[in-house]
N, C-alpha and C. Protein backbone atom coordinates (compact mmCIF):
# COMPACT_ATOMS: atom_id res chain seq x y z
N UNK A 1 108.71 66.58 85.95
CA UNK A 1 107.58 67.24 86.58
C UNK A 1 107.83 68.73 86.59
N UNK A 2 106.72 69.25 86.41
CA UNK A 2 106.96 70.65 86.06
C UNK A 2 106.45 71.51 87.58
N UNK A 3 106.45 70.96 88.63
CA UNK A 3 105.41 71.30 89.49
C UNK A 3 106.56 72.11 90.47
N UNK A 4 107.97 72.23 90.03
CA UNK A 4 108.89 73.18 90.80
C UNK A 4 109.28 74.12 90.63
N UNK A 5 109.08 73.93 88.71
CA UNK A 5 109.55 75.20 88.28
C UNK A 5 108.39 76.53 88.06
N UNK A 6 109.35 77.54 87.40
CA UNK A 6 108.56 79.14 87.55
C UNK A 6 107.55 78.75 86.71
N UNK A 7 106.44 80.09 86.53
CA UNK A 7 105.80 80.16 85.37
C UNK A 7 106.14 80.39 83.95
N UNK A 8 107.62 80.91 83.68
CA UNK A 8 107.84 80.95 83.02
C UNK A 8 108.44 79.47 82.22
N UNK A 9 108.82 78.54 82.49
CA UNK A 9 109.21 77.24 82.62
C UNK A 9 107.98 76.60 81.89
N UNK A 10 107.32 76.77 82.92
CA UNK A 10 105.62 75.69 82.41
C UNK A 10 105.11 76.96 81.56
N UNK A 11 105.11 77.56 81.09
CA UNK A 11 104.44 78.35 79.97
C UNK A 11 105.42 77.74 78.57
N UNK A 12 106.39 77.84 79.37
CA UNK A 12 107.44 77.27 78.10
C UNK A 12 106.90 75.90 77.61
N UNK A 13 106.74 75.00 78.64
CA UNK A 13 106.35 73.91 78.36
C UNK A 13 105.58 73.55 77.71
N UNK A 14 104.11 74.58 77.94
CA UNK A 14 103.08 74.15 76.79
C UNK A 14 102.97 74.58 75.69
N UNK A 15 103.68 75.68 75.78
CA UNK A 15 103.76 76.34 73.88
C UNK A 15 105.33 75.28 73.23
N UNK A 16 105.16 74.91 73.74
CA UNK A 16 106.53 73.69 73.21
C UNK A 16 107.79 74.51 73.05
N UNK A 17 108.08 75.79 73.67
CA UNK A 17 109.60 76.60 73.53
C UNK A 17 110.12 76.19 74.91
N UNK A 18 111.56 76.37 74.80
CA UNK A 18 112.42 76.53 76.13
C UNK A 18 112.07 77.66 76.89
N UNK A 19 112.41 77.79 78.37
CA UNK A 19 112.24 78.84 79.29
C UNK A 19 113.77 79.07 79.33
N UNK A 20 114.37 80.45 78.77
CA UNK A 20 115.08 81.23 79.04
C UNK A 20 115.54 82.20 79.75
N UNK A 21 116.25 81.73 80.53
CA UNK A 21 116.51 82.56 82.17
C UNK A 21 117.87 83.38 81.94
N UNK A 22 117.72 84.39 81.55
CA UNK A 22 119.40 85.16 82.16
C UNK A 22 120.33 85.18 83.14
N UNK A 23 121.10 84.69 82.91
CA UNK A 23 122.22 85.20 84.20
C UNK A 23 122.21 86.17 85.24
N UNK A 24 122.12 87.25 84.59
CA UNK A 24 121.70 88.51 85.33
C UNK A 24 120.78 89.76 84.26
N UNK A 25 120.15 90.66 84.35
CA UNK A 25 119.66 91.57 83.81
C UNK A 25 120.14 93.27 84.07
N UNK A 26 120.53 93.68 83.13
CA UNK A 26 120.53 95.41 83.53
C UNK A 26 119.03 96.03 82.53
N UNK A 27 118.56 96.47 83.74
CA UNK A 27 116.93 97.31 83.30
C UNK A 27 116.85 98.65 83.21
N UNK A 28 117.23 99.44 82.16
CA UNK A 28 117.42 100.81 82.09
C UNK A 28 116.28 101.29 81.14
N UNK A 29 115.62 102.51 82.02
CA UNK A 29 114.75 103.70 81.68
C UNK A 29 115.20 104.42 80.55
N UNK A 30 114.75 104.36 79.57
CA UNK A 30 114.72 105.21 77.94
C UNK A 30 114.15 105.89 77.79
N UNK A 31 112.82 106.08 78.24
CA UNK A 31 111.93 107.09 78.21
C UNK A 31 110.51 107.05 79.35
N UNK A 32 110.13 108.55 79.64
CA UNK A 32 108.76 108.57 80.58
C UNK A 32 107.95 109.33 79.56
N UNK A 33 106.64 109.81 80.01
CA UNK A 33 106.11 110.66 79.81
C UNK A 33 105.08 111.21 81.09
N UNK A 34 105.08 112.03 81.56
CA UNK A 34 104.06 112.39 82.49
C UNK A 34 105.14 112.06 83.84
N UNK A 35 106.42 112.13 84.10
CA UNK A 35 107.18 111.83 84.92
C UNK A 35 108.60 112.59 85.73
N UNK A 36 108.17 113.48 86.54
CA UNK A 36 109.04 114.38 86.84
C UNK A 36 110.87 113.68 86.28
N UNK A 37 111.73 114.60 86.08
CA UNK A 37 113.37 114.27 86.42
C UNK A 37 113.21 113.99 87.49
N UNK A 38 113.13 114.94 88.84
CA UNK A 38 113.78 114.68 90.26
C UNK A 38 113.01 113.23 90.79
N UNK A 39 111.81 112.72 89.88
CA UNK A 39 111.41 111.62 90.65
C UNK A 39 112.14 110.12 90.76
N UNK A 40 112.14 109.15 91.68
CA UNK A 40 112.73 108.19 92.03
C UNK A 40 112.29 106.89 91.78
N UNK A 41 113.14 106.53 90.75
CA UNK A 41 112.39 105.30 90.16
C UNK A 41 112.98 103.71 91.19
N UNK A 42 112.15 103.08 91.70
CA UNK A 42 112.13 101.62 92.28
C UNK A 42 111.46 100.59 91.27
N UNK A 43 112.24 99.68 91.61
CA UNK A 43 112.12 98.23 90.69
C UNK A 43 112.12 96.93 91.12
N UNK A 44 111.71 96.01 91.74
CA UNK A 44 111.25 95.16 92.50
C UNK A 44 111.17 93.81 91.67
N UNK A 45 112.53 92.76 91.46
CA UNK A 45 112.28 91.74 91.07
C UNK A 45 112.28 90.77 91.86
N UNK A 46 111.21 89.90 92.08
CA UNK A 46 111.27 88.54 93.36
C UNK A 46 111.65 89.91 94.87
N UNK A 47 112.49 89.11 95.44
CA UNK A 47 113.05 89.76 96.68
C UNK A 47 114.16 90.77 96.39
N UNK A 48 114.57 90.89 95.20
CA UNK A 48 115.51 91.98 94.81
C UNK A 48 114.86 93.64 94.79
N UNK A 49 115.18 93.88 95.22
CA UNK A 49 114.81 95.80 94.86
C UNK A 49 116.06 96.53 94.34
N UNK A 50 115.94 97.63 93.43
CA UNK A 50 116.44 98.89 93.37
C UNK A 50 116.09 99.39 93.24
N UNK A 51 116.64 101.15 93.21
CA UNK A 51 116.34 102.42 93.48
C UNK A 51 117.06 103.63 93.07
N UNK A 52 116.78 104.14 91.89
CA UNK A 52 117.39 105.60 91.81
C UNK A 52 116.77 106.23 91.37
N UNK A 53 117.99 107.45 91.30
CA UNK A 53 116.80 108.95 90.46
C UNK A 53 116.84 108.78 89.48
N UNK A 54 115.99 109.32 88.48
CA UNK A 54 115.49 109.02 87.26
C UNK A 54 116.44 109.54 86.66
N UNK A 55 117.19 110.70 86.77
CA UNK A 55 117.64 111.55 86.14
C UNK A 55 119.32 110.89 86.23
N UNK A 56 119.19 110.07 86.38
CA UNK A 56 120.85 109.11 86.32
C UNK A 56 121.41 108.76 85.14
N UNK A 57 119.97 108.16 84.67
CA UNK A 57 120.16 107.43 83.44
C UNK A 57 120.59 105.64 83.18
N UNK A 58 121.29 105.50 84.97
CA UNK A 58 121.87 104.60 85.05
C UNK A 58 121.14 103.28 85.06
N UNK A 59 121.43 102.00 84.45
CA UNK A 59 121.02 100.75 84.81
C UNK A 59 120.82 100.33 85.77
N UNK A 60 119.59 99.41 85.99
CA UNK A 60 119.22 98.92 87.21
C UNK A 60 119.83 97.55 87.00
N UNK A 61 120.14 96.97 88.08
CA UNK A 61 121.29 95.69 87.41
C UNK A 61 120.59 94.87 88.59
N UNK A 62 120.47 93.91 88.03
CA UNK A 62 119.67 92.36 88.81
C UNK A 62 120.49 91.09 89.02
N UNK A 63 120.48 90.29 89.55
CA UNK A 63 120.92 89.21 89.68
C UNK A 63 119.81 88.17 88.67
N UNK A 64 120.46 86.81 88.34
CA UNK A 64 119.49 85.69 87.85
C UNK A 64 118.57 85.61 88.74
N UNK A 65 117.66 85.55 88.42
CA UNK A 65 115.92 84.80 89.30
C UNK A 65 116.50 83.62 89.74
N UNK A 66 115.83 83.43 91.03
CA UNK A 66 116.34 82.15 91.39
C UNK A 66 114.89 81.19 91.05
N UNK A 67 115.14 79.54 91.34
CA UNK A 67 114.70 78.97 91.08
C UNK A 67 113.13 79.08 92.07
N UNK A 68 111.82 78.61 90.79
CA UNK A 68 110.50 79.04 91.71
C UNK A 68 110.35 80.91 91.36
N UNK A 69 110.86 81.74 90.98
CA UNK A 69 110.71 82.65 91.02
C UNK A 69 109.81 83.09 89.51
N UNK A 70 108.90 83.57 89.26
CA UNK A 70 108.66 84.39 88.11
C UNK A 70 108.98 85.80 88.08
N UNK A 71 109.43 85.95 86.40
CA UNK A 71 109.71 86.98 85.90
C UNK A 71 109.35 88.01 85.90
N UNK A 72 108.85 88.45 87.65
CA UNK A 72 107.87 89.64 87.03
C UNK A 72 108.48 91.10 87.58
N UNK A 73 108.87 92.18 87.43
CA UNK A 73 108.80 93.17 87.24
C UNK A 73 108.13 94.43 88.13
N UNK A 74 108.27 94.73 89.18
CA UNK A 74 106.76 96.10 89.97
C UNK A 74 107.90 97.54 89.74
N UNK A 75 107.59 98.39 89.43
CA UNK A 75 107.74 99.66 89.70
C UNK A 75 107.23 100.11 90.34
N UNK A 76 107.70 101.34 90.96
CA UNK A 76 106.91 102.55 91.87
C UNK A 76 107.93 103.75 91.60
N UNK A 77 107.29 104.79 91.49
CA UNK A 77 107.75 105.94 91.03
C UNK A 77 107.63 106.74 92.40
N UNK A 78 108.89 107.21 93.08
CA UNK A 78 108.41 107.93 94.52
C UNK A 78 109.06 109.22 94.38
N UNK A 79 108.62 110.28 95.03
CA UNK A 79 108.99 111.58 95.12
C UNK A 79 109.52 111.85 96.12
N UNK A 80 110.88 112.69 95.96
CA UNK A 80 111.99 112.74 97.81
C UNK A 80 110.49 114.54 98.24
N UNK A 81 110.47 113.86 99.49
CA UNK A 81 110.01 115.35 99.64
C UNK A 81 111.04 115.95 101.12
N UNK A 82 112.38 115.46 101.54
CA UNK A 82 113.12 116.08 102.10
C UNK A 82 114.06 115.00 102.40
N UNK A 83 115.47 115.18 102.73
CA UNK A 83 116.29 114.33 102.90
C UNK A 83 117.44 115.51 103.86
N UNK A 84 117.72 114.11 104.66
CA UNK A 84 118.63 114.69 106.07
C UNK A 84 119.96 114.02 105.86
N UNK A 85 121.26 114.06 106.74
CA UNK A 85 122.00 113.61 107.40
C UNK A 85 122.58 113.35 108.59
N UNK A 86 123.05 112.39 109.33
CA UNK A 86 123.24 112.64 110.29
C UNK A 86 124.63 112.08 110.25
N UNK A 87 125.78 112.09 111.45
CA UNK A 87 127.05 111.47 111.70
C UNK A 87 127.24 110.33 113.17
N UNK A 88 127.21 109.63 112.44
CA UNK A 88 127.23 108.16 113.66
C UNK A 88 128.48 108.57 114.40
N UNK A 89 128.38 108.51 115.97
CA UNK A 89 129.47 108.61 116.57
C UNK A 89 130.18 107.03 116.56
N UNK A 90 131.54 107.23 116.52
CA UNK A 90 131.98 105.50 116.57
C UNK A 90 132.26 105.11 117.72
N UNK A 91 132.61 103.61 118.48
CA UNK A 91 132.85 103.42 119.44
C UNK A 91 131.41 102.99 120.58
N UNK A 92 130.50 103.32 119.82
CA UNK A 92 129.18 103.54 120.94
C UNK A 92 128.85 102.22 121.07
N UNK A 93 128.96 101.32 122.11
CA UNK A 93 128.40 99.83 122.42
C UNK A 93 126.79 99.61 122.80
N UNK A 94 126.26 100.73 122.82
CA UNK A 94 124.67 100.89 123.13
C UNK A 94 124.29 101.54 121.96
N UNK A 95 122.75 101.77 122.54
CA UNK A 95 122.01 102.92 121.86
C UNK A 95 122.20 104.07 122.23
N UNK A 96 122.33 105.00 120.64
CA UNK A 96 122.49 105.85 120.90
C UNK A 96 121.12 106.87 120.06
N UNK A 97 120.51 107.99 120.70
CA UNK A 97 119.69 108.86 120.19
C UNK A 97 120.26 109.82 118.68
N UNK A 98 119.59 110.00 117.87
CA UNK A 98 119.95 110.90 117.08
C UNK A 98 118.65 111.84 116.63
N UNK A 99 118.72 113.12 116.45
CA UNK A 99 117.52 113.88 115.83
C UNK A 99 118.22 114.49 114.30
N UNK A 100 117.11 114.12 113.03
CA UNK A 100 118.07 114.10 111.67
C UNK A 100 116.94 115.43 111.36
N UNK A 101 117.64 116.69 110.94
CA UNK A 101 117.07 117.92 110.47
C UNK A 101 116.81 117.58 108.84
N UNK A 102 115.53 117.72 108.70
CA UNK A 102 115.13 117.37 107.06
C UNK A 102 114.52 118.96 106.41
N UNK A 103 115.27 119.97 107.12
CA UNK A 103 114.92 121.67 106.41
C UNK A 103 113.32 121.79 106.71
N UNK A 104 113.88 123.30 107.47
CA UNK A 104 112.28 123.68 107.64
C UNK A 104 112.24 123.36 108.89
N UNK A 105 110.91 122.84 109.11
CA UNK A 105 110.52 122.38 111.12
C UNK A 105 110.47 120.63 110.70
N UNK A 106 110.95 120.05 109.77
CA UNK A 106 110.82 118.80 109.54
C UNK A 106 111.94 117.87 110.20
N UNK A 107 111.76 117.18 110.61
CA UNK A 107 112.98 116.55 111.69
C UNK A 107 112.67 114.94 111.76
N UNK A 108 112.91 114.19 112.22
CA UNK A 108 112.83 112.76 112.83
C UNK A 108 113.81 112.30 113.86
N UNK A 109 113.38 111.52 114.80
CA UNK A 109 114.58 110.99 116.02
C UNK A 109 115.00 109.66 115.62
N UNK A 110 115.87 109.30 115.76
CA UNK A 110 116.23 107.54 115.30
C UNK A 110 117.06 107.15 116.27
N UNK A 111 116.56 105.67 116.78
CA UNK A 111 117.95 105.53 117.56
C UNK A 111 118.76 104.42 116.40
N UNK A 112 120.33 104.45 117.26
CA UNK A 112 121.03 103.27 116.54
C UNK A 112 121.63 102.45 117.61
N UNK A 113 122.12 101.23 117.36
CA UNK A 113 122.31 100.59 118.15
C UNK A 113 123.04 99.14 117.34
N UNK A 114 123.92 98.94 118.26
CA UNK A 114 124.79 97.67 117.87
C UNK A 114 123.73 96.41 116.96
N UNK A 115 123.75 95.66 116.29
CA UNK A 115 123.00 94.43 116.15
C UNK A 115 123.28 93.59 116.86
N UNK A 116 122.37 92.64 117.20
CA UNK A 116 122.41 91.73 118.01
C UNK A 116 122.93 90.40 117.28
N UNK A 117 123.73 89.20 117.85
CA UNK A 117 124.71 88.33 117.22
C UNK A 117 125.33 88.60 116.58
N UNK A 118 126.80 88.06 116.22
CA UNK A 118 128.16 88.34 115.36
C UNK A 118 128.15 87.77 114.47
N UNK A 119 128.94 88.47 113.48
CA UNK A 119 129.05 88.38 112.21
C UNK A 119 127.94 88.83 111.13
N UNK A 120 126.70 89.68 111.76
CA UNK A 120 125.93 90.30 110.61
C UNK A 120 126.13 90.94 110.20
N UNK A 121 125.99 90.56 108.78
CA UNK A 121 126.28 91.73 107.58
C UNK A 121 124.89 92.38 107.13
N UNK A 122 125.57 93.63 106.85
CA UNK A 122 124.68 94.95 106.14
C UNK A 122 124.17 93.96 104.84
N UNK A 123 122.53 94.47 104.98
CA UNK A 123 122.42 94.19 103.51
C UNK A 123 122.49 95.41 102.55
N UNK A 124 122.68 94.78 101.59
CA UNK A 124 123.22 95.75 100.19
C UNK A 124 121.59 96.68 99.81
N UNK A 125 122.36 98.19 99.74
CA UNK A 125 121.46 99.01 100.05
C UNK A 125 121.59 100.00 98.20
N UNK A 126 120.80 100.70 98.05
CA UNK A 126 120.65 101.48 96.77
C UNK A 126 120.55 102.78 97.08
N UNK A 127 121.18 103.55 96.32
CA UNK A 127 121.70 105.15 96.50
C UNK A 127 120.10 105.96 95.71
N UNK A 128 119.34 106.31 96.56
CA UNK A 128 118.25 106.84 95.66
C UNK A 128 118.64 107.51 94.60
N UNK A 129 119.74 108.69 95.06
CA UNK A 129 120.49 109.77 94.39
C UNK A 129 121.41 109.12 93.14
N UNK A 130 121.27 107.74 93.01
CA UNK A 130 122.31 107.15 91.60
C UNK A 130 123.69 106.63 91.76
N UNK A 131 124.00 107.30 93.40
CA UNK A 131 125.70 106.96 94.22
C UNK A 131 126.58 108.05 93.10
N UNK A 132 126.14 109.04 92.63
CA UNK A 132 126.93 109.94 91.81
C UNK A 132 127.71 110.13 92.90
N UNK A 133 129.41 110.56 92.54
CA UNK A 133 130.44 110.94 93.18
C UNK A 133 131.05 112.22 92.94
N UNK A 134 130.95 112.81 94.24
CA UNK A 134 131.52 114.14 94.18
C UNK A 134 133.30 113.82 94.03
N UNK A 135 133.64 114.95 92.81
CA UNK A 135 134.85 114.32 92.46
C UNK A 135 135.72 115.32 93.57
N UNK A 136 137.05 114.95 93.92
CA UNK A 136 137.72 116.02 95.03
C UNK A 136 138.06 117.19 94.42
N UNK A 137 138.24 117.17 93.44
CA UNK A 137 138.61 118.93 93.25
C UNK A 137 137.28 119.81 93.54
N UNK A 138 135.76 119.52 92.81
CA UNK A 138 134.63 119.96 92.94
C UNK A 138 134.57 120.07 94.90
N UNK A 139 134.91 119.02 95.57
CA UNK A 139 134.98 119.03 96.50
C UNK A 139 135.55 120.01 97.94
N UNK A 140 136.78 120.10 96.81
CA UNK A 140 137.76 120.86 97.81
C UNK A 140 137.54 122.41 97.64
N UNK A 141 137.51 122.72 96.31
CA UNK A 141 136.68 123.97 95.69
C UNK A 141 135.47 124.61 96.81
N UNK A 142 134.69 123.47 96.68
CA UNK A 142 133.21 123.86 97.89
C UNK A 142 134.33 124.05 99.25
N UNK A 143 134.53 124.00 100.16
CA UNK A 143 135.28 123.83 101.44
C UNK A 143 135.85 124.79 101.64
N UNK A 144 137.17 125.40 100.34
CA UNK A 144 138.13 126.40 100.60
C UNK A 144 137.46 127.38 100.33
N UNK A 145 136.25 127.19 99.82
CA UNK A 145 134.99 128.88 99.39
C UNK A 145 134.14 129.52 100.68
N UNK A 146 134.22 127.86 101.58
CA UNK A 146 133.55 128.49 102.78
C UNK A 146 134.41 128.54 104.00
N UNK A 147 135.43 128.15 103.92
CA UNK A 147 136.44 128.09 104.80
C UNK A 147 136.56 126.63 105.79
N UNK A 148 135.91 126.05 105.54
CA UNK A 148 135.44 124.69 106.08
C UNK A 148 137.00 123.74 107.08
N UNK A 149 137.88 123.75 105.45
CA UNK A 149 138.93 123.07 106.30
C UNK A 149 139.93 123.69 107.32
N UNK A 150 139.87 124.98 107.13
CA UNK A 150 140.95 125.72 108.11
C UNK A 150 140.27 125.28 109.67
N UNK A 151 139.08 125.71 109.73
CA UNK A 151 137.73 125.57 110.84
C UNK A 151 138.32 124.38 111.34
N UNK A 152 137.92 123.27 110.48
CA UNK A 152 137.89 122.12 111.21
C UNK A 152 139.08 121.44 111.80
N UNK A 153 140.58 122.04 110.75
CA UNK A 153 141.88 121.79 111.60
C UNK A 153 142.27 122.37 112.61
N UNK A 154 141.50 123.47 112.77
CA UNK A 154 141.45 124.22 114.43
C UNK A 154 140.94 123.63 115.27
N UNK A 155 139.50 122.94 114.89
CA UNK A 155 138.58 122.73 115.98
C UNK A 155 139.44 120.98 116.51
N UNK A 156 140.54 120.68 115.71
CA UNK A 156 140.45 119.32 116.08
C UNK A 156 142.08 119.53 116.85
N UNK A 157 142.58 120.48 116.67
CA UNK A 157 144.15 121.26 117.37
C UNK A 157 143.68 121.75 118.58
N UNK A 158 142.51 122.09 118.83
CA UNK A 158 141.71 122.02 120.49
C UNK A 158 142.10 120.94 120.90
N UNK A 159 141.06 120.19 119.84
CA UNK A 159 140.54 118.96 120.79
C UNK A 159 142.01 118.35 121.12
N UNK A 160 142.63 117.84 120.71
CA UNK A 160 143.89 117.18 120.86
C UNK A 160 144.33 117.81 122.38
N UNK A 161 144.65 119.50 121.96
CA UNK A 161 145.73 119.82 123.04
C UNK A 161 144.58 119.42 124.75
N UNK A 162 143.69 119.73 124.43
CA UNK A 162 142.46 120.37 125.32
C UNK A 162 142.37 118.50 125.86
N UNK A 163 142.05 117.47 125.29
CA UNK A 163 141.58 116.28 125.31
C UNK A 163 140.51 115.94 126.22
N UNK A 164 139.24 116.71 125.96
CA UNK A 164 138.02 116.75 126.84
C UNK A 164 137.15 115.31 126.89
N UNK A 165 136.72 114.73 128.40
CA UNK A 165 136.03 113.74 127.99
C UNK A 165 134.86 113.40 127.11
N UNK A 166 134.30 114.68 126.97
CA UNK A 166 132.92 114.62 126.09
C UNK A 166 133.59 114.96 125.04
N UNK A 167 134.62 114.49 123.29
CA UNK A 167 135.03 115.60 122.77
C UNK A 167 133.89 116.33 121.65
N UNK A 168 132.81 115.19 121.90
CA UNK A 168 131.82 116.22 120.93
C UNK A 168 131.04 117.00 121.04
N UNK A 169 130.39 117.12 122.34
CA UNK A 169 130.01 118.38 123.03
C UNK A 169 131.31 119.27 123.09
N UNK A 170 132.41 119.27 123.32
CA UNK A 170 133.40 119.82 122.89
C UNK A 170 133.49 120.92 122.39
N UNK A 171 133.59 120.00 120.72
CA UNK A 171 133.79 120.17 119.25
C UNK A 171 132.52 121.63 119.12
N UNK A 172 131.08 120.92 119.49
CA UNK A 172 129.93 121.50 119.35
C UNK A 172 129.91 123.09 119.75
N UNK A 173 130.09 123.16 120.89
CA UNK A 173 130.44 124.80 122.01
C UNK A 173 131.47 125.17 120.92
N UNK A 174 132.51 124.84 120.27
CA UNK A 174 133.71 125.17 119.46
C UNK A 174 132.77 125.82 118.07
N UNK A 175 131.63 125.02 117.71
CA UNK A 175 131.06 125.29 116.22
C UNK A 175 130.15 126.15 116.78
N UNK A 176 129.22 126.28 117.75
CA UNK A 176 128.74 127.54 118.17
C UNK A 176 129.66 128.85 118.91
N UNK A 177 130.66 129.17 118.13
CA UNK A 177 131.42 130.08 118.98
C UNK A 177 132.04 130.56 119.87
N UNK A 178 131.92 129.36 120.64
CA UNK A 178 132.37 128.82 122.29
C UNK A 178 131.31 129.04 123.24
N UNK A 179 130.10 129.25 122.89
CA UNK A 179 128.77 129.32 123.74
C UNK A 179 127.89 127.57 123.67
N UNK A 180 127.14 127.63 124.55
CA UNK A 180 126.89 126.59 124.64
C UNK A 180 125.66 126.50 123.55
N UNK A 181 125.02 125.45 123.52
CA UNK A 181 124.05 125.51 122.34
C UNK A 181 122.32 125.74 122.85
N UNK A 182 122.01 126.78 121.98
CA UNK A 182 120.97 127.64 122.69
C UNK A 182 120.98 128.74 123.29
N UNK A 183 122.55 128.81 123.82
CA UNK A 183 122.78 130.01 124.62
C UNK A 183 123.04 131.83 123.25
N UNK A 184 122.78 132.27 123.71
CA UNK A 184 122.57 134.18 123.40
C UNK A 184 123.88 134.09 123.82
N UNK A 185 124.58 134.95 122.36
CA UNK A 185 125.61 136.03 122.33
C UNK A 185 125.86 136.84 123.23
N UNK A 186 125.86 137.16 124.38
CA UNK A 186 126.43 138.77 125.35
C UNK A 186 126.77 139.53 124.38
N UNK A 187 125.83 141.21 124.79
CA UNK A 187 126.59 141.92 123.86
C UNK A 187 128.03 142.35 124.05
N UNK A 188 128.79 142.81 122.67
CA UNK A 188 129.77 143.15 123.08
C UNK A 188 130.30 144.55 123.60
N UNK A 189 131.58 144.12 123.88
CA UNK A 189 132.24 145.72 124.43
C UNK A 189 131.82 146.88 123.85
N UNK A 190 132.08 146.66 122.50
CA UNK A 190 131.69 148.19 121.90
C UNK A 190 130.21 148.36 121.66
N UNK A 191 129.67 147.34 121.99
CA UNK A 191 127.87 147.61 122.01
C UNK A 191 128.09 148.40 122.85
N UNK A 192 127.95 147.79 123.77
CA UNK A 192 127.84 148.08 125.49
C UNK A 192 128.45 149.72 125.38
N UNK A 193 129.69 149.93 124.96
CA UNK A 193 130.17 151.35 125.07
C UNK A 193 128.98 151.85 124.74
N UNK A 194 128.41 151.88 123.52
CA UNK A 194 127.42 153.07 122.44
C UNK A 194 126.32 152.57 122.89
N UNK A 195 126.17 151.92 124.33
CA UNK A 195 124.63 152.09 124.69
C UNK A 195 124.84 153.45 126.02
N UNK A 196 125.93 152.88 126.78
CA UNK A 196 126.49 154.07 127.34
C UNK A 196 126.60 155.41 127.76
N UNK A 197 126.93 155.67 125.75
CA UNK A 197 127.16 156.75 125.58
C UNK A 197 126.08 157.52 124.88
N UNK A 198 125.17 156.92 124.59
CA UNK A 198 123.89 157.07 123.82
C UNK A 198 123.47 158.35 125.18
N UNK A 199 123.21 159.74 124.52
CA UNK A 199 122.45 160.86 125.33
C UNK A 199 121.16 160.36 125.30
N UNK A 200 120.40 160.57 126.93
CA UNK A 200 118.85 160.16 126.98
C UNK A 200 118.19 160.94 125.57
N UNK A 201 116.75 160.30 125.37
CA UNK A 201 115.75 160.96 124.35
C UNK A 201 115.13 161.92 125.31
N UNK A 202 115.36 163.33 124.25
CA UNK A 202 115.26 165.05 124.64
C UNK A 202 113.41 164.64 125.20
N UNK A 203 113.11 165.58 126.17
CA UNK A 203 111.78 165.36 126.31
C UNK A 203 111.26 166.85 125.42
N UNK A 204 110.08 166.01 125.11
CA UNK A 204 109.48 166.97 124.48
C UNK A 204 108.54 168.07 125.30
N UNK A 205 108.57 169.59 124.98
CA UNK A 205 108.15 170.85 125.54
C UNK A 205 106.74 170.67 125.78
N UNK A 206 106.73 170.82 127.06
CA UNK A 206 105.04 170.54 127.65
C UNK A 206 104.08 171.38 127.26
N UNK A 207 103.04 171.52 126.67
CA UNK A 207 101.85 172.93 125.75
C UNK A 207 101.15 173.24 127.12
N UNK A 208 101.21 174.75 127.84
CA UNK A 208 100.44 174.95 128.83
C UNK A 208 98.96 175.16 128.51
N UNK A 209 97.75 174.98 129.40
CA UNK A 209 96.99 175.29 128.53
C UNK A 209 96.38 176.50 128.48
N UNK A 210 95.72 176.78 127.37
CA UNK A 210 95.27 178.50 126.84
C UNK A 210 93.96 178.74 128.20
């Protein structure tokens, strides 16, 4: 009885050929036309999805169709129009708030929060960006140009000696200069001198009149 299997199966059936199912598939982009580089190609087989940038080059790699499934194929072509990061604090047994800066006045709030029952696993997720890897020298290069790691082995030689209960509000007052966040600079000493010393503005000679 043909009444379980895909369409591809019973199509097979009536043109009198076998239905040939792959193991798995890799689906790679050769060519567009009318299709930005930076745009983001998605691919949607059965309940499977992937996702990257076009400009990867890389294979989209599938699992076998499972049984009942037809062979079919959806694209969608999507455009990033801003992308954020944020840093999960660890340890947090609740929810916790986050606000993710996407450049500009563009922002979003998210909370996160433990899942509910044990043992759930993450499902397997796709790197829009292709999962390209920043290699460590390119890496370390960027860091020692901005001074990044000296900064951060200081800010964490605080935290240690200092061992504050909040240490990331901490850390934070430490990355704003030791002011709190929001708070104005005080001017400094030598402002302050050369406002001081600044002679008043001369008044100007009064015209009597004729």
């Amino acid at each position: 009885s043909s009444s379980g299997s895909c369409l591809s199966c019973r199509v097979g059936t009536i043109v009198g050929g076998p239905c040939i199912r792959p193991a798995g598939m890799d689906v790679a982009v050769v060519g567009t036309a009318g299709v930005p580089d930076e745009a983001i190609v998605s691919i949607r087989a059965g309940a499977c999805k992937r996702q990257s940038a076009l400009s990867t080059g890389k294979p989209f790699k599938f699992p076998a169709p499972g049984s009942g499934e037809d062979m079919v194929l959806k694209f969608d072509i999507l455009k990033k129009i801003a992308e954020g990061y944020i840093v999960l604090k660890p340890l947090e047994s609740s929810s916790a708030q986050y606000r993710v800066a996407l450049g500009g006045d563009a922002s979003c709030d998210i909370t996160v929060k433990p899942t509910e029952g044990a043992g759930a696993k993450a499902a397997p997720t796709d790197d829009p960006d292709g999962g390209a890897d920043v290699s460590a020298k390119d890496a370390k290069a960027y860091l020692d140009s901005k001074g990044v790691l000296p900064f951060i082995q200081g800010v964490l030689q605080v935290v240690v000696r200092q061992r504050p209960d909040d240490p990331y509000s901490f850390m934070a007052r430490l990355f704003m200069n030791g002011f709190d966040q929001g708070g104005a600079a005080p001017a400094t000493d030598e402002k302050a001198q050369k406002d001081e010393a600044a002679p008043p503005p001369a008044e100007e000679p009064k015209q009597e009149a004729e």
